[in-house]
C-alpha atoms as a PDB file:
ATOM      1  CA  UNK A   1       0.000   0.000   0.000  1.00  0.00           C
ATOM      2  CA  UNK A   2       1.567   3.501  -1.272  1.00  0.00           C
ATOM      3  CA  UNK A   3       1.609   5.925   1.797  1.00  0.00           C
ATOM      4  CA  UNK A   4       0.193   9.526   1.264  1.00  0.00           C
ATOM      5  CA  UNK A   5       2.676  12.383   1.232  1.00  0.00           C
ATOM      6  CA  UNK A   6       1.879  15.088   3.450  1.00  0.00           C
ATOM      7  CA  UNK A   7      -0.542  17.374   0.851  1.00  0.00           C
ATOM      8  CA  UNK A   8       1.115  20.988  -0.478  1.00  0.00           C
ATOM      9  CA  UNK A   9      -1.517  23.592  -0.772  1.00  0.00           C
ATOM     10  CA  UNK A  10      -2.095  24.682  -4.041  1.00  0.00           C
ATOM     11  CA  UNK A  11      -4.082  27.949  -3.836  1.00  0.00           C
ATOM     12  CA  UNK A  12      -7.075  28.747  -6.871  1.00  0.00           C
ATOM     13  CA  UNK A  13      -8.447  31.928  -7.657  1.00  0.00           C
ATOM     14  CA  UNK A  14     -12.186  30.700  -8.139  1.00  0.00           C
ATOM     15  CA  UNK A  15     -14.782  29.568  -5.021  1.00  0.00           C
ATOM     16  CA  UNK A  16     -14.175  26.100  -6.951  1.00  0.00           C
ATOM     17  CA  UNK A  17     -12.011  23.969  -9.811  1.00  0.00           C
ATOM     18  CA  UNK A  18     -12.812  20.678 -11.792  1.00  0.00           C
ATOM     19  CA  UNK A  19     -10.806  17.964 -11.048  1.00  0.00           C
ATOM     20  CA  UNK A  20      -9.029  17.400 -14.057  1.00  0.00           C
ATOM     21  CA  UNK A  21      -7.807  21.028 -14.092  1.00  0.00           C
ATOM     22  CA  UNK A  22      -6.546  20.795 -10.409  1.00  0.00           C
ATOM     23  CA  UNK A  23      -4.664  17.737 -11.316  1.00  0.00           C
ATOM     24  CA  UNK A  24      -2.652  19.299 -14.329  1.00  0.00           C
ATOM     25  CA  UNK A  25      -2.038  23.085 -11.795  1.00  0.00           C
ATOM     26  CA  UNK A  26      -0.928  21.055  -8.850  1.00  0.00           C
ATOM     27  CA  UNK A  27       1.678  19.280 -11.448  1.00  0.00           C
ATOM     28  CA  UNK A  28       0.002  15.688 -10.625  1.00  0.00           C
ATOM     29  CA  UNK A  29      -0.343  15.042 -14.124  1.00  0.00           C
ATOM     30  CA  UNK A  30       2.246  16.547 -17.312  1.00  0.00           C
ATOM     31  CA  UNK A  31      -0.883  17.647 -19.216  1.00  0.00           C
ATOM     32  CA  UNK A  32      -4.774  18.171 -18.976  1.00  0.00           C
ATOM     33  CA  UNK A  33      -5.346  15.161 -21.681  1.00  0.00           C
ATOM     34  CA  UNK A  34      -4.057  12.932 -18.682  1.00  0.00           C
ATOM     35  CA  UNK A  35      -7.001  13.197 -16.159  1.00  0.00           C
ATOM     36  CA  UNK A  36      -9.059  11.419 -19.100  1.00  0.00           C
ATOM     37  CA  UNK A  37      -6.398   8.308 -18.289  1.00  0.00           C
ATOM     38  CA  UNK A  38      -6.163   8.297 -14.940  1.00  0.00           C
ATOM     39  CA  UNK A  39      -9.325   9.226 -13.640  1.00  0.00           C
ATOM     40  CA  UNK A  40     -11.653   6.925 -15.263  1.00  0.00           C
ATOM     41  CA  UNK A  41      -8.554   4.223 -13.825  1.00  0.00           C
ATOM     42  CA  UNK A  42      -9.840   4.814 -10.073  1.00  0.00           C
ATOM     43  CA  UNK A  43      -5.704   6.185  -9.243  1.00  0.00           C
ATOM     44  CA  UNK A  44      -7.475   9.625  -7.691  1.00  0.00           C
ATOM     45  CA  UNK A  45      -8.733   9.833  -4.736  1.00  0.00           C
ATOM     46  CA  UNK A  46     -10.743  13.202  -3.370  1.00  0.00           C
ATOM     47  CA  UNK A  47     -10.741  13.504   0.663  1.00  0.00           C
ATOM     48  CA  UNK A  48      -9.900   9.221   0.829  1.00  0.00           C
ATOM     49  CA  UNK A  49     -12.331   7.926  -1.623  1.00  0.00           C
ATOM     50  CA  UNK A  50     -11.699   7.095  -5.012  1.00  0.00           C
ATOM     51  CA  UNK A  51     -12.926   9.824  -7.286  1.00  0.00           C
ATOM     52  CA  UNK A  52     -13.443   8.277 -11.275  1.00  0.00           C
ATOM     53  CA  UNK A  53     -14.911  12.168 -12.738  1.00  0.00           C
ATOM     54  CA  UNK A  54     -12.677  14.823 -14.289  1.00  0.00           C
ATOM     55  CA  UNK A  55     -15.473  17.213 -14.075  1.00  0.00           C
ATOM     56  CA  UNK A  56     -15.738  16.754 -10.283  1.00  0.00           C
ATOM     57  CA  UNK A  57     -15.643  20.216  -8.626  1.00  0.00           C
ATOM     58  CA  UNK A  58     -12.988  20.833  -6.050  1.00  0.00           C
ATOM     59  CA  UNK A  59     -14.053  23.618  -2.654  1.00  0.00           C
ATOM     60  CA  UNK A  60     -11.058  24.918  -0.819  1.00  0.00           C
ATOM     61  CA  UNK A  61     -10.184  22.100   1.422  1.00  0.00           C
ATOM     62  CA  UNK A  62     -10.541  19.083  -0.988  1.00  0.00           C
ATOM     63  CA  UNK A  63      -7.656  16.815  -0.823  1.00  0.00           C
ATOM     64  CA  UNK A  64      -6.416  14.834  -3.716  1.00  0.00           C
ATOM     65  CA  UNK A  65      -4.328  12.313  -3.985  1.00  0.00           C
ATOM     66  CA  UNK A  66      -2.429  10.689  -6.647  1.00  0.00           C
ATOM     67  CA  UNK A  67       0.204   7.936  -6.974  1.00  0.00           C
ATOM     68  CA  UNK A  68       1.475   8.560  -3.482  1.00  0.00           C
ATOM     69  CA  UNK A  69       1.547  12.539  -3.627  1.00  0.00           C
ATOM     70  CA  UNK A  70      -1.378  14.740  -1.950  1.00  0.00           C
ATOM     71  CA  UNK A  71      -2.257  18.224  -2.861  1.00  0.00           C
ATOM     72  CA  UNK A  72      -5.058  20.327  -0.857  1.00  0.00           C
ATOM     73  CA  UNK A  73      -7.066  23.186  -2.405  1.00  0.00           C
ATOM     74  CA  UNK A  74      -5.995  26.145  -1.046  1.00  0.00           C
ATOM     75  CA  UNK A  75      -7.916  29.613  -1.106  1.00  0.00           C
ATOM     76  CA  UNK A  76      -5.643  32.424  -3.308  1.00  0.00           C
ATOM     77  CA  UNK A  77      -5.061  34.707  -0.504  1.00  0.00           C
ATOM     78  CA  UNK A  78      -3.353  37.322  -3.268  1.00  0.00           C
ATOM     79  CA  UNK A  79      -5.614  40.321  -3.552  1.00  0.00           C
ATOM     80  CA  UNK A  80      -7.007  40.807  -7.240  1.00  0.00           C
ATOM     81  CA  UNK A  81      -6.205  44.990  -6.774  1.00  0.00           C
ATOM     82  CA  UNK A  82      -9.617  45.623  -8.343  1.00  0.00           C
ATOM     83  CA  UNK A  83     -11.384  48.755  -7.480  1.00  0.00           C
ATOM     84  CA  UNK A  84     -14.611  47.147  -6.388  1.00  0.00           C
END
């Protein structure tokens, strides 16, 4: 059994993100066109259960997990300097 990293926070600028687009911007996959291999496989897993859609949409919190490494959405604390 592969032991879970500690997960790295990996902040998005949205209230939430689809799976396979979290994957690729946490650098768990090389490219987007990989989520359509590995998640239909059953290798991701979102907060310890095995997640098999790309589309899924991630909240601030979510942990996923892939081959051994964990990343956890993280809320983009950078202000957007907008004037409203």
């Amino acid at each position: 059994m592969t032991r879970m990293s500690e997960p790295f926070d990996v902040p998005i600028k949205d209230e939430s993100i689809r799976l396979g687009q979290f994957l690729k911007l946490a650098n768990l996959i090389d490219n987007g066109s990989d989520a359509k291999i590995v998640c239909p496989s059953g290798d991701v897993s979102v907060n310890g259960e095995v997640e098999t859609r790309r589309g899924r949409q991630l909240v601030v919190g979510d942990v996923v997990e892939l081959q051994g490494q964990a990343a956890r959405v993280a809320d983009d604390d950078v202000p957007d300097n907008l004037p409203w």
